[in-house]
N, C-alpha and C. Protein backbone atom coordinates (compact mmCIF):
# COMPACT_ATOMS: atom_id res chain seq x y z
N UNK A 1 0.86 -1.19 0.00
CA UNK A 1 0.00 0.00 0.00
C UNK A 1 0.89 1.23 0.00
N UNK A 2 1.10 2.16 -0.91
CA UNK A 2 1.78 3.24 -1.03
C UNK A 2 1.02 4.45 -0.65
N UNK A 3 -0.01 4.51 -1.29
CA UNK A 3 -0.28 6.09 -1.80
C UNK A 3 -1.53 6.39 -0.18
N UNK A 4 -1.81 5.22 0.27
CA UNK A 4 -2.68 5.41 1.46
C UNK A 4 -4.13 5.29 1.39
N UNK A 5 -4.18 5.75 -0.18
CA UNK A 5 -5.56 6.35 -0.75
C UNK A 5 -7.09 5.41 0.56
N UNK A 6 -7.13 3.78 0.33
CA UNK A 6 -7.79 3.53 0.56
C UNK A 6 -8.49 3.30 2.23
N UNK A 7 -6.70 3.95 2.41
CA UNK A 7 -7.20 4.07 4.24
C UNK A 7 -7.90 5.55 4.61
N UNK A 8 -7.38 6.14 3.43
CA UNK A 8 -7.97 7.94 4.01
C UNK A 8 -9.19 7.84 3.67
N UNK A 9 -10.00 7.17 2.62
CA UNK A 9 -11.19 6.56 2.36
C UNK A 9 -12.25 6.55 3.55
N UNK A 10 -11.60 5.39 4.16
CA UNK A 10 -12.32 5.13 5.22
C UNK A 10 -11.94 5.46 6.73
N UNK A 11 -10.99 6.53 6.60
CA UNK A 11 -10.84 7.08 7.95
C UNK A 11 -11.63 8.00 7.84
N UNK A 12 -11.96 8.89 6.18
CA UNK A 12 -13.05 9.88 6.72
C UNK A 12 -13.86 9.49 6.53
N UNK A 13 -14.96 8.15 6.11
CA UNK A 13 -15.73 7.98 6.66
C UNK A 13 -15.69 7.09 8.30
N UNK A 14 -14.90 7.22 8.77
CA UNK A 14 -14.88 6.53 10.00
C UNK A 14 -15.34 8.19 10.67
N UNK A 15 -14.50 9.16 10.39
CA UNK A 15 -14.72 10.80 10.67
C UNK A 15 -16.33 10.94 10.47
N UNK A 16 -17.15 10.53 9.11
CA UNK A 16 -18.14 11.16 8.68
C UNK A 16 -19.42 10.80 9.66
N UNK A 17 -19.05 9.05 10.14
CA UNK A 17 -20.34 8.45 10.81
C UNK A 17 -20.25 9.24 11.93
N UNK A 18 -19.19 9.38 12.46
CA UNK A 18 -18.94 9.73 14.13
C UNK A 18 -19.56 11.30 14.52
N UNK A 19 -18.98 12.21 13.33
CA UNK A 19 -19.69 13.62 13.51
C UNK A 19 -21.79 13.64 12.99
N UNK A 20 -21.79 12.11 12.32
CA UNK A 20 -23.48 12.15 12.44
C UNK A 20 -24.02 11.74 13.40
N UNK A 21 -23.30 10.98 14.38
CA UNK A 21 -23.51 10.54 15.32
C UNK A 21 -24.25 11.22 16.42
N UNK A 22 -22.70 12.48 16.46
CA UNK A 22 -22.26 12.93 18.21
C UNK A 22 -23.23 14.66 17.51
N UNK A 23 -24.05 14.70 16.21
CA UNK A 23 -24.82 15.29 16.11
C UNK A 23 -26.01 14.85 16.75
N UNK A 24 -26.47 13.74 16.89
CA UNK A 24 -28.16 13.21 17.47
C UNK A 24 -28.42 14.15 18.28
N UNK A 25 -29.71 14.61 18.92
CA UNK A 25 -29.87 14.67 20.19
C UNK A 25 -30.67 13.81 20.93
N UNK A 26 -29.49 13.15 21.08
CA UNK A 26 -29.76 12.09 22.37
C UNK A 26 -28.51 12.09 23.04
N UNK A 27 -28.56 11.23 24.28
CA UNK A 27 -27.94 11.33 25.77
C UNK A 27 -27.39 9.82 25.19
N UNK A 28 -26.14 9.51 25.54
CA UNK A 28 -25.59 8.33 25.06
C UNK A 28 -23.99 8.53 25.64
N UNK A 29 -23.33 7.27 26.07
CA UNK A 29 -22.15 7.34 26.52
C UNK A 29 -21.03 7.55 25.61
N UNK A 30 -20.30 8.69 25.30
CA UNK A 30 -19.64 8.89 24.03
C UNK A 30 -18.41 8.07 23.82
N UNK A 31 -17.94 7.43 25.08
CA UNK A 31 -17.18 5.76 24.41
C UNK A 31 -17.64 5.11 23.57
N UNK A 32 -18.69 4.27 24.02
CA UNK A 32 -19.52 3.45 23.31
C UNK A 32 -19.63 3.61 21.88
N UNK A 33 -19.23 4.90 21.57
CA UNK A 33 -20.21 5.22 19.98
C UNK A 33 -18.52 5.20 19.31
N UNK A 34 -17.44 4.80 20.10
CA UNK A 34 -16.50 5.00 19.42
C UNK A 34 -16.23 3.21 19.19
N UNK A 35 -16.59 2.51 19.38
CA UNK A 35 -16.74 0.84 19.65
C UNK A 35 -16.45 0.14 18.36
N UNK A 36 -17.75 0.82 17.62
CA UNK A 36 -17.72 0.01 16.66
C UNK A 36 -17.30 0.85 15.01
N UNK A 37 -16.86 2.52 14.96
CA UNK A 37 -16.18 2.72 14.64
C UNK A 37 -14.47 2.40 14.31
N UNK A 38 -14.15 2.26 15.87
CA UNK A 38 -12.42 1.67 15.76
C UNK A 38 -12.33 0.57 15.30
N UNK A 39 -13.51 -0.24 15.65
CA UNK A 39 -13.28 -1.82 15.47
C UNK A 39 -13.36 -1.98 13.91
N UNK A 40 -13.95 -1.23 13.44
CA UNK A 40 -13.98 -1.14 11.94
C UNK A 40 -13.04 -1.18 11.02
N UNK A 41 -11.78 0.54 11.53
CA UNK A 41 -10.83 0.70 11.46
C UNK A 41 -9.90 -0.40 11.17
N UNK A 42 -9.51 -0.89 12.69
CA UNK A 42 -8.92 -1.87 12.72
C UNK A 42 -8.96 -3.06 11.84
N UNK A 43 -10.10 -3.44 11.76
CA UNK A 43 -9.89 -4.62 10.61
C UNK A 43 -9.95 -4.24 9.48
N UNK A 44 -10.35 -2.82 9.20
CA UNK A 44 -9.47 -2.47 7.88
C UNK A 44 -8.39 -2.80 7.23
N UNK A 45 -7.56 -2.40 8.20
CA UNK A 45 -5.85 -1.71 8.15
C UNK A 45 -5.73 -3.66 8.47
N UNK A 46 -6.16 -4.74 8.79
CA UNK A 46 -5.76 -6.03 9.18
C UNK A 46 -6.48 -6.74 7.90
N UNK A 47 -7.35 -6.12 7.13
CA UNK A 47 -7.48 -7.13 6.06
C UNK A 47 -6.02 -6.76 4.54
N UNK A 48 -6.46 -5.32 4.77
CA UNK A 48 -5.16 -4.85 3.60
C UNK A 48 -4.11 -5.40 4.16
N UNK A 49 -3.08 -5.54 5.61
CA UNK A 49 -2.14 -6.44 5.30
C UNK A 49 -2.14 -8.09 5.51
N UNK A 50 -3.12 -8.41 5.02
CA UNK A 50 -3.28 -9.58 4.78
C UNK A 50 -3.43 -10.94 6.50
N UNK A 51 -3.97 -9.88 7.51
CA UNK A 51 -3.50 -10.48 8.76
C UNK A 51 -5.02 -11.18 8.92
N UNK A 52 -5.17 -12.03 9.89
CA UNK A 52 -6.34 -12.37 10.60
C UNK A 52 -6.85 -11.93 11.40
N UNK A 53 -7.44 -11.22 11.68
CA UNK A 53 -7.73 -9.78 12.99
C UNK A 53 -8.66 -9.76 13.39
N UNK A 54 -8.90 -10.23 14.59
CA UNK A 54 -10.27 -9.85 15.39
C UNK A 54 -10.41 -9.69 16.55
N UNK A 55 -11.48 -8.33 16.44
CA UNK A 55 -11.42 -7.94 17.84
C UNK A 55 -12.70 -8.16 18.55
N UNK A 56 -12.79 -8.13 20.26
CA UNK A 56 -13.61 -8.55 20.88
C UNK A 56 -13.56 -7.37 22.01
N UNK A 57 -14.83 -6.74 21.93
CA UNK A 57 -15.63 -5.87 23.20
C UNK A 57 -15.41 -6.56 24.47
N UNK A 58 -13.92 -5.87 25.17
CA UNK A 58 -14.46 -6.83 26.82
C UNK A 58 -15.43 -6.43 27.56
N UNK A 59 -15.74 -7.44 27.99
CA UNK A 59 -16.99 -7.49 28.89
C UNK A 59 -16.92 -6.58 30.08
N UNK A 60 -17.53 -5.25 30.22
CA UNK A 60 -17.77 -4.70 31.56
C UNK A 60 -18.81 -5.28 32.84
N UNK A 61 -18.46 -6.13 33.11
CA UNK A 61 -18.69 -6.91 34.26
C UNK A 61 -18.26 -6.34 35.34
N UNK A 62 -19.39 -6.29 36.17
CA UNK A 62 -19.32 -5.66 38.03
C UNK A 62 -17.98 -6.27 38.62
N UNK A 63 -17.60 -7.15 38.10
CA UNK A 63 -16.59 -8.48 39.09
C UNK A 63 -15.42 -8.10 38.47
N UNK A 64 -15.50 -7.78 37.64
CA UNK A 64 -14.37 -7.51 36.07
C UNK A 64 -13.70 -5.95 36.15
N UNK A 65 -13.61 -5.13 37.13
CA UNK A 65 -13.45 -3.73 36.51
C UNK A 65 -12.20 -3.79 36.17
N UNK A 66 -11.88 -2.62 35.41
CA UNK A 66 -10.65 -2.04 34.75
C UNK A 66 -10.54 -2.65 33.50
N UNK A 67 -10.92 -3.60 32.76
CA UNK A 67 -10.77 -3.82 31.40
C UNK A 67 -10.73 -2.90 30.36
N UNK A 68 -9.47 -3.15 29.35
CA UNK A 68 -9.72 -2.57 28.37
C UNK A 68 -10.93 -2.70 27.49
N UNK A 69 -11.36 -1.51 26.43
CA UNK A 69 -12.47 -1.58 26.05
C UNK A 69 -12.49 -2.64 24.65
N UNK A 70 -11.19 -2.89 23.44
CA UNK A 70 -11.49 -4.02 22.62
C UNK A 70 -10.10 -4.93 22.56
N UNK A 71 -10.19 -5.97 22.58
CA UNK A 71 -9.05 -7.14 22.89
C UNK A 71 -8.69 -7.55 21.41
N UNK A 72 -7.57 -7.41 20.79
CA UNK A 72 -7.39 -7.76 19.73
C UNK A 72 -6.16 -9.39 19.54
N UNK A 73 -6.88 -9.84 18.58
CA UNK A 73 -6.56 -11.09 18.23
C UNK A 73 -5.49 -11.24 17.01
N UNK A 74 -4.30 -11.72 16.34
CA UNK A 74 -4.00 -11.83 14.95
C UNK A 74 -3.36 -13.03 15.05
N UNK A 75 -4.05 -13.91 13.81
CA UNK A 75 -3.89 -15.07 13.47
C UNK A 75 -4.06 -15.59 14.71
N UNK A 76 -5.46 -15.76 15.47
CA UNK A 76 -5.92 -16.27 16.95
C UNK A 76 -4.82 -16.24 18.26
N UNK A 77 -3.77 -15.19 17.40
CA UNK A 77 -2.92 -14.47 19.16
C UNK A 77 -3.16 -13.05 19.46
N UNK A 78 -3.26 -13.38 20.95
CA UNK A 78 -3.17 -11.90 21.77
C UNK A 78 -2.52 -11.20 21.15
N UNK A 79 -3.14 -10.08 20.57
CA UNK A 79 -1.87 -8.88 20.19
C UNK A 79 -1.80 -7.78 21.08
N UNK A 80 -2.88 -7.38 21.46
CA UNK A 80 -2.84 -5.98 21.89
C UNK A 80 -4.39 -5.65 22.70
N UNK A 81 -4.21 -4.59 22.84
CA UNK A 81 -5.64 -3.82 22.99
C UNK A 81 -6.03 -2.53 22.75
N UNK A 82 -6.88 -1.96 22.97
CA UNK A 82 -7.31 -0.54 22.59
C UNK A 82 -8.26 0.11 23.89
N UNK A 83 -7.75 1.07 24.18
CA UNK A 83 -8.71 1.96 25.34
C UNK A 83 -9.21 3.16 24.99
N UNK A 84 -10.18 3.10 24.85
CA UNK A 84 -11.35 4.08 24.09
C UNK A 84 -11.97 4.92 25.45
N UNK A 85 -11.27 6.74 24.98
CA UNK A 85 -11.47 8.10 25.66
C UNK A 85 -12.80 8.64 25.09
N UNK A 86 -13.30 9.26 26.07
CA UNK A 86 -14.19 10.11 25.54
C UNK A 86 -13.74 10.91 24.40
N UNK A 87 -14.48 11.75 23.76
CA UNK A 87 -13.83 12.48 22.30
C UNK A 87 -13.79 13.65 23.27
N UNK A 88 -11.99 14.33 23.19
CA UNK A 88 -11.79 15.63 23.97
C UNK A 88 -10.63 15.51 25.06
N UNK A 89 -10.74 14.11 25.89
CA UNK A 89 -10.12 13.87 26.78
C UNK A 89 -8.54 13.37 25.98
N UNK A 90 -8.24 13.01 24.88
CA UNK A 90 -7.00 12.78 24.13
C UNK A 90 -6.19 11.97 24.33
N UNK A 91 -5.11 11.09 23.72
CA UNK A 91 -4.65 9.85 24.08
C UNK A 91 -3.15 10.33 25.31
N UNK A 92 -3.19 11.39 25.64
CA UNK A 92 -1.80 11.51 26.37
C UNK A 92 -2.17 11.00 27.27
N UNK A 93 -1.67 10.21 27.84
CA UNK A 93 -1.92 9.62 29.31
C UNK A 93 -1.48 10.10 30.37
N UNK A 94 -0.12 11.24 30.10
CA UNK A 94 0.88 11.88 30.92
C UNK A 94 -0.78 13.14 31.37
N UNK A 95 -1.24 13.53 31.04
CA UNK A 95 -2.14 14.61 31.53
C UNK A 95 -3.57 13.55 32.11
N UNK A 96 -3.75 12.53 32.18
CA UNK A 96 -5.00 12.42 33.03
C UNK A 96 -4.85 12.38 34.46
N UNK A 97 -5.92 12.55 34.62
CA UNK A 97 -6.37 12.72 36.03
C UNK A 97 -7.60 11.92 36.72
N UNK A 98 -7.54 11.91 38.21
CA UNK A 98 -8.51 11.44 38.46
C UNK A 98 -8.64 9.46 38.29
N UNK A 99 -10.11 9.39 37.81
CA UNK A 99 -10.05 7.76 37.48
C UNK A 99 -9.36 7.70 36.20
N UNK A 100 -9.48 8.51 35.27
CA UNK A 100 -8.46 8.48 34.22
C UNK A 100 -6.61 8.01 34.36
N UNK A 101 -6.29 8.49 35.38
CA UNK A 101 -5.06 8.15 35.89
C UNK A 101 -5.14 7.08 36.39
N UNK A 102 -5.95 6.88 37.49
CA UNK A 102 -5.87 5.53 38.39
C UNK A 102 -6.09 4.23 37.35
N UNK A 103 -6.48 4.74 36.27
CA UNK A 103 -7.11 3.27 34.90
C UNK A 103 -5.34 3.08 34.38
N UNK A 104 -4.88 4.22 33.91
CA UNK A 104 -3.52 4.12 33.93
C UNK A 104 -2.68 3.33 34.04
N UNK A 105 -2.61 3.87 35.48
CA UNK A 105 -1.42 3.20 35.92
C UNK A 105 -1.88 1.79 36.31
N UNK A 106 -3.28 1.33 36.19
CA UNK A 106 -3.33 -0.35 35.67
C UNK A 106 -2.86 -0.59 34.40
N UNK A 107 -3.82 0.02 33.12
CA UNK A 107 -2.96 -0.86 32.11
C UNK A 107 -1.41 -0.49 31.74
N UNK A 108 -0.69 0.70 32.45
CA UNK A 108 0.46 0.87 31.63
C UNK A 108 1.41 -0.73 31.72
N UNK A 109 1.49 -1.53 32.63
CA UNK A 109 1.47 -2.41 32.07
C UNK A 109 1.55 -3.48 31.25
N UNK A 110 0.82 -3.08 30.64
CA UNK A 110 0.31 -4.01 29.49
C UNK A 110 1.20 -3.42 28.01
N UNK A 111 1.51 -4.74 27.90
CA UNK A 111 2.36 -4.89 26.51
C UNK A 111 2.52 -4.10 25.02
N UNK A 112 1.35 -3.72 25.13
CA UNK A 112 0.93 -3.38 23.33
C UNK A 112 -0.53 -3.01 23.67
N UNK A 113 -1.14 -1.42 23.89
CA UNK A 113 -1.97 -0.74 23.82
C UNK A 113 -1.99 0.44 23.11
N UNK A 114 -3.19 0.82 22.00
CA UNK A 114 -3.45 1.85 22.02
C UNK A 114 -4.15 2.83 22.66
N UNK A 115 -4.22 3.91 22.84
CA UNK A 115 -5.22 5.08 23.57
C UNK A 115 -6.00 6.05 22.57
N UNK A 116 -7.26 6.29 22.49
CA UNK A 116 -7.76 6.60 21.52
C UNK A 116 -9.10 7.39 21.94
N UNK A 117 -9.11 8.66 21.61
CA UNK A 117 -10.53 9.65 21.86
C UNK A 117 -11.12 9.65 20.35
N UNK A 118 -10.67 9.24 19.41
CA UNK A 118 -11.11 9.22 17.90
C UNK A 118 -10.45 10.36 17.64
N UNK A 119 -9.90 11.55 17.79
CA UNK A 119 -9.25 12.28 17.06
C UNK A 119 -7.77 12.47 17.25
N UNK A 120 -7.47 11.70 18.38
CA UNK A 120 -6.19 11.48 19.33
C UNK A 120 -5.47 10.21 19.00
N UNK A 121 -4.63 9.40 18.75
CA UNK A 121 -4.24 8.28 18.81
C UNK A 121 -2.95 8.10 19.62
N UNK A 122 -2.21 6.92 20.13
CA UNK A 122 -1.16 6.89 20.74
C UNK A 122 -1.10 5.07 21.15
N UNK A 123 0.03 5.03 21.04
CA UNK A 123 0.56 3.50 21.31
C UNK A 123 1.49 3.39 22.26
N UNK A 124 1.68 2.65 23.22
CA UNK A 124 2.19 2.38 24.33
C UNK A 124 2.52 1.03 24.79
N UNK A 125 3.35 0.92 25.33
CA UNK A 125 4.26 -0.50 25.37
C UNK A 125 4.72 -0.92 26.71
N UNK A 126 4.51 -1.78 27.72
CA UNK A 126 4.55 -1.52 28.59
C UNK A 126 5.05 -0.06 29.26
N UNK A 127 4.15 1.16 29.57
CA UNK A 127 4.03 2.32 30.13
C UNK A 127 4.95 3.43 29.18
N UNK A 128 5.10 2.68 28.03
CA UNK A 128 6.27 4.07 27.18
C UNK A 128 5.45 4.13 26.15
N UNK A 129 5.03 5.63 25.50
CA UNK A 129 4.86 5.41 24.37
C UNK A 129 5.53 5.36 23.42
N UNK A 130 5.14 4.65 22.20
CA UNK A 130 5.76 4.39 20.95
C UNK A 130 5.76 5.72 19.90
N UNK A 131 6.43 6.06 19.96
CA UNK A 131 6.40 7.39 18.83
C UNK A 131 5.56 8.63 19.66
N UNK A 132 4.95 9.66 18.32
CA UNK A 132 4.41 10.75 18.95
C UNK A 132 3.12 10.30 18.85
N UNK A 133 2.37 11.07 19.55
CA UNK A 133 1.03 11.00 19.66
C UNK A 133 0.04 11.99 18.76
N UNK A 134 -0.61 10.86 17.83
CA UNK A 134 -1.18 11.86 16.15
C UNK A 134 -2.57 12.34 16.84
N UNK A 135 -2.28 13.72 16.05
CA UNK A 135 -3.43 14.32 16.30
C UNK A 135 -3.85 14.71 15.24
N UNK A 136 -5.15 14.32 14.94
CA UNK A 136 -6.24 14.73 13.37
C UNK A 136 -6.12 16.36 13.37
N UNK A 137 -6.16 16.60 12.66
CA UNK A 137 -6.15 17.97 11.76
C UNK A 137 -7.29 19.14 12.07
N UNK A 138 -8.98 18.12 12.24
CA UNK A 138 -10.15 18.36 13.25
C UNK A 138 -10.41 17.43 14.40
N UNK A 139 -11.61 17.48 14.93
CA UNK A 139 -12.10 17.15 15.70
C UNK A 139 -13.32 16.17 14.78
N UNK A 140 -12.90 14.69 14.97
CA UNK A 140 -13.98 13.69 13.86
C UNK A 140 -15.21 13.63 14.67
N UNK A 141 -15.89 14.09 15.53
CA UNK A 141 -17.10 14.22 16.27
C UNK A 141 -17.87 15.66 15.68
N UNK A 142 -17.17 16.33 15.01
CA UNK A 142 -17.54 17.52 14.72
C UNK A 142 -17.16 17.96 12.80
N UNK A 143 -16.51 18.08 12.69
CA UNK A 143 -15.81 18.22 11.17
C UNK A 143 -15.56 17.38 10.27
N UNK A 144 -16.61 16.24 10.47
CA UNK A 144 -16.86 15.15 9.52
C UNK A 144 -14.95 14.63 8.59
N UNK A 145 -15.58 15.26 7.51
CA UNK A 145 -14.33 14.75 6.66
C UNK A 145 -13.32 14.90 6.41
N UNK A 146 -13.47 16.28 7.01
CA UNK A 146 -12.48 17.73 6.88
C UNK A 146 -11.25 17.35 8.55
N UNK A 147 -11.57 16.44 9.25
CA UNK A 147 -10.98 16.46 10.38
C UNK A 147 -9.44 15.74 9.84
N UNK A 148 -9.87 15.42 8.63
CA UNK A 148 -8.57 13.98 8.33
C UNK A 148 -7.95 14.68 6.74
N UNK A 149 -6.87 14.15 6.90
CA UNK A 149 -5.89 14.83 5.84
C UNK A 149 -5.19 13.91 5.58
N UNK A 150 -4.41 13.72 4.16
CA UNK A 150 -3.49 12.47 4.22
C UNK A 150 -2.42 12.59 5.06
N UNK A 151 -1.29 13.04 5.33
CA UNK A 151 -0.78 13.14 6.31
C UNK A 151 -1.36 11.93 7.49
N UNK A 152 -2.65 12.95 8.24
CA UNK A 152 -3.42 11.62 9.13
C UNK A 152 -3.14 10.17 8.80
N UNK A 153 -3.94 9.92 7.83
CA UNK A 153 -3.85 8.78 6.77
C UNK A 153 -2.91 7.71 7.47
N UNK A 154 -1.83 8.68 6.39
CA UNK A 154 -0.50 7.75 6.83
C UNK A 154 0.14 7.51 7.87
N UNK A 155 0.34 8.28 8.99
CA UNK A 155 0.91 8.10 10.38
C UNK A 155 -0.11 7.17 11.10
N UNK A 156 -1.16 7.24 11.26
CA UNK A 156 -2.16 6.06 12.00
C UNK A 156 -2.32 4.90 11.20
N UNK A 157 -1.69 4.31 9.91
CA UNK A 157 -1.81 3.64 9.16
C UNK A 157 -0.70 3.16 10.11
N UNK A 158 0.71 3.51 9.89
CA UNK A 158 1.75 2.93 10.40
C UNK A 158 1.90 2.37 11.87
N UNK A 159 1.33 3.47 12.64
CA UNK A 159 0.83 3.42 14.19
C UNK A 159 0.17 1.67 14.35
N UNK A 160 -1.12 1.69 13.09
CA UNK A 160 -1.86 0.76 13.88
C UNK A 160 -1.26 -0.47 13.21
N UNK A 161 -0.50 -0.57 12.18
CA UNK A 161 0.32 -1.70 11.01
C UNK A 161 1.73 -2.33 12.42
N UNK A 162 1.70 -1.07 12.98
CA UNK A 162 3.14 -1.53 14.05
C UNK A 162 2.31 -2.53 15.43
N UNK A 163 0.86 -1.87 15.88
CA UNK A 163 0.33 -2.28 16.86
C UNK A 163 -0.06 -3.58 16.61
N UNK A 164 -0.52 -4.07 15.16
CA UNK A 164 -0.75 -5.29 14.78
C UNK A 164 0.31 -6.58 14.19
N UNK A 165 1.69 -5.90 14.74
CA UNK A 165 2.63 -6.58 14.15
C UNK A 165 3.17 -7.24 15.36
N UNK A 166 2.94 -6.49 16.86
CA UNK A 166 3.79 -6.61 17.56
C UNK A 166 3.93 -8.43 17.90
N UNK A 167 5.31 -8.48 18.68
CA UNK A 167 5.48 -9.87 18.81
C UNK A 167 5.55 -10.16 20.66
N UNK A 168 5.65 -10.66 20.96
CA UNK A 168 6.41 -10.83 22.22
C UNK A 168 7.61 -11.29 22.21
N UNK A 169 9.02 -10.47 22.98
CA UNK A 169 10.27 -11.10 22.96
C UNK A 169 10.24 -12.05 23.63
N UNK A 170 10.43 -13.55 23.31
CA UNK A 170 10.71 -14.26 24.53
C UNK A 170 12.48 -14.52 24.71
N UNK A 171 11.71 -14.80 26.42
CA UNK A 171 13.46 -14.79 26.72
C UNK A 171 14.24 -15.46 26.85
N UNK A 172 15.69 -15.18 27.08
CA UNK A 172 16.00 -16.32 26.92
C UNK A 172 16.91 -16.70 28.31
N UNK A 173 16.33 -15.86 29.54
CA UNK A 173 17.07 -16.49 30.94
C UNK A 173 15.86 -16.29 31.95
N UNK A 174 16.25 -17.32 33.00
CA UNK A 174 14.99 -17.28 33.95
C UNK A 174 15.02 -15.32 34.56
N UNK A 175 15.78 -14.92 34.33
CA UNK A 175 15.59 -13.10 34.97
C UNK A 175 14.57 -12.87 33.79
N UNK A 176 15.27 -12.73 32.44
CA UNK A 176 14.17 -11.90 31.16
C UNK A 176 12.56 -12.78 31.57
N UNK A 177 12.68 -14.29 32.00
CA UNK A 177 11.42 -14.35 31.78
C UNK A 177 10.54 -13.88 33.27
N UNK A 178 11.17 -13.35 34.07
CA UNK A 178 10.69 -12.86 35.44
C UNK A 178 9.86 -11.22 34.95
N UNK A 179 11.07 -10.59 34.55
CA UNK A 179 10.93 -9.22 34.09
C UNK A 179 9.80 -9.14 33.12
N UNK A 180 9.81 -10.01 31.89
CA UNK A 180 8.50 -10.14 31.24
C UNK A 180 7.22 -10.72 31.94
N UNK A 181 7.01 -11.26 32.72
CA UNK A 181 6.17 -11.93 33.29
C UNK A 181 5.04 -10.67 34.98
N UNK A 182 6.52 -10.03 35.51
CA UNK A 182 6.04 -8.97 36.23
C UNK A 182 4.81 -8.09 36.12
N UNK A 183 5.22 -7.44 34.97
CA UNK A 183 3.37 -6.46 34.78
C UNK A 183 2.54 -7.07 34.74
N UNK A 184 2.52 -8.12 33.92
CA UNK A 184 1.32 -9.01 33.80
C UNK A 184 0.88 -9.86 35.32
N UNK A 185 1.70 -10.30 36.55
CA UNK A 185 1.34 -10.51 37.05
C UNK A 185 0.33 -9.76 38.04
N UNK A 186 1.54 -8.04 37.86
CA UNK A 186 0.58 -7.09 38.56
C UNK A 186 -0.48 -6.99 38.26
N UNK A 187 -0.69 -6.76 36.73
CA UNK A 187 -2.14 -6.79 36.20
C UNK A 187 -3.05 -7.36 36.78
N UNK A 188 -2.84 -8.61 37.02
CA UNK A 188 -3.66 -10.27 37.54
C UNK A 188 -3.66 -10.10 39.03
N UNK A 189 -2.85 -9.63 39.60
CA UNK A 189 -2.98 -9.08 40.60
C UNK A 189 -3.91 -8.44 41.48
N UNK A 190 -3.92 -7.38 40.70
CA UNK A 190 -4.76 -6.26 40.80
C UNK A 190 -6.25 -6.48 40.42
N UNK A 191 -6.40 -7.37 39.37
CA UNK A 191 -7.82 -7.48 39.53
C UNK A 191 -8.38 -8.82 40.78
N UNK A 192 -7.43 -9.53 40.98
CA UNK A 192 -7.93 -10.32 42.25
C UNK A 192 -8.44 -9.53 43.45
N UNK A 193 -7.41 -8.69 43.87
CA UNK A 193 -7.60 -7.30 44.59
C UNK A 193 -9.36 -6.87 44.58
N UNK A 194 -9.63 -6.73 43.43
CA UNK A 194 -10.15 -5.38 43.16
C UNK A 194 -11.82 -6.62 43.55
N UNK A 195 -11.76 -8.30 42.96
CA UNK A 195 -12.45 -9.11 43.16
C UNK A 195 -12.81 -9.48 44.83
N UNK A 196 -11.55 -9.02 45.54
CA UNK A 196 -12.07 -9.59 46.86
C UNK A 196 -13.07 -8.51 47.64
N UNK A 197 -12.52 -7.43 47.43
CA UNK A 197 -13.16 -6.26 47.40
C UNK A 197 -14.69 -5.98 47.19
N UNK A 198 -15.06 -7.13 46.40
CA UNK A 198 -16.21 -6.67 45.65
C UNK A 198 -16.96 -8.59 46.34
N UNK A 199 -18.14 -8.11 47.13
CA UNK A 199 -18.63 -8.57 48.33
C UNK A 199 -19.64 -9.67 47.25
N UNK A 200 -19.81 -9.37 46.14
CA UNK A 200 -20.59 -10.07 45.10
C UNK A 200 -19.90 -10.64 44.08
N UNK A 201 -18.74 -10.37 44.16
CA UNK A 201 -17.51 -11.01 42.89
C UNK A 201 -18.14 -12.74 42.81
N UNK A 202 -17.58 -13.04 41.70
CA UNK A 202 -17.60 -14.61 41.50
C UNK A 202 -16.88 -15.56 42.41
N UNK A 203 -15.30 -14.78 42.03
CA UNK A 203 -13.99 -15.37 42.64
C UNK A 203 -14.05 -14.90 44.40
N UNK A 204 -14.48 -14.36 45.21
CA UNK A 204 -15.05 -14.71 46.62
C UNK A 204 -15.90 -15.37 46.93
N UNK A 205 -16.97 -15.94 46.10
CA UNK A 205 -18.15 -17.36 46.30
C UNK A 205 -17.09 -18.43 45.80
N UNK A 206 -16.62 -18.13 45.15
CA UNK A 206 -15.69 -19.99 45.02
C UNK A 206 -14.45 -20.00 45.95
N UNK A 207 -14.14 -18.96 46.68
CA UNK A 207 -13.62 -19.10 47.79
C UNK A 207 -14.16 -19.66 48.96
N UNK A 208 -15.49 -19.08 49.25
CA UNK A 208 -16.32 -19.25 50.29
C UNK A 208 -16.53 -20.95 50.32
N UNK A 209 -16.87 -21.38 48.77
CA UNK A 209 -16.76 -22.58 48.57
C UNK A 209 -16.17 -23.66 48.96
N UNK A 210 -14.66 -23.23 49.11
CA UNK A 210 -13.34 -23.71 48.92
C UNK A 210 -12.88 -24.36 50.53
């Protein structure tokens, strides 16, 4: 794919649905409406390079908090994930606040994430990001087609071509495989935590069980 043409295609209409959208008047959670936009995206940019790509809505479950919002699959492996901002709030993670932060510093973490308000993008690798963080030209909740430029195009082309490539290093001494293994335990960790906590969780009745 050289010229980009067929991703700027459908990034501004990924731009066009979203500003008909976040026109309605209706009351609606403005994550949500970014769901099945990205997911779109994404298997765009995963059918042109020829990958197997699929993604899956995690489940916001009472027992479950902190999940990322879509779990991505290539050629039926874990690749990555995606955490979907309100449109406004922007993918820097260095400026949130609040539960925005505290979500954070759970997934930083995690291996291979993007961060994404729809006009914001950014990739992050356990807690570093990968490159700069692209910002559309408009605002795709508002300026339909006009928000995206080739330029855009091409830098989130590459962004999300790198996010779908990633591999895991494995290692090759019992330390590398400690060090790789760490966040993820915190991760797992932390939601046990967050399960005992929670007086209705699953995983405290099969304790009670136990």
């Amino acid at each position: 794919m050289e010229d980009y043409d067929d991703f700027l295609n459908a990034l501004q209409k990924f731009a066009i649905n979203l500003t008909g959208t976040f026109k309605l008047p209706l009351k609606f959670n403005p994550e949500d409406q970014l769901k099945g936009p990205v997911r779109d995206l994404i298997s765009f940019v995963g059918t042109t390079l020829k990958l197997n790509v699929n993604l899956v809505t995690e489940a916001q479950l009472d027992d479950i908090k902190g999940r990322p919002d879509l779990g991505i699959t290539v050629e039926s492996l874990t690749t990555g994930h995606i955490e979907l901002k309100a449109p406004g709030k922007g993918a820097d993670t260095a400026k949130y606040k609040g539960s925005d932060k505290t979500q954070w510093i759970k997934f930083q973490d995690l291996p291979n994430i993007i961060y994404t308000d729809g006009s914001e993008w950014a990739l992050y690798r356990s807690g570093k990001r990968i490159g700069k963080i692209i910002r559309f030209c408009g605002d795709v909740t508002i300026d339909g087609k006009t928000s995206i430029d080739d330029n855009n195009a091409k830098i989130l082309f590459r962004l999300i071509r790198e996010f779908l490539y990633w591999e895991p290093i494995v290692p090759t001494s019992p330390h590398a495989l400690a060090e790789m293994l760490a966040p993820i335990t915190r991760y797992l960790r932390s939601d046990v935590l967050t399960n005992l906590d929670d007086p209705e969780s699953n995983l405290k009745f099969r304790l009670r069980l136990t």
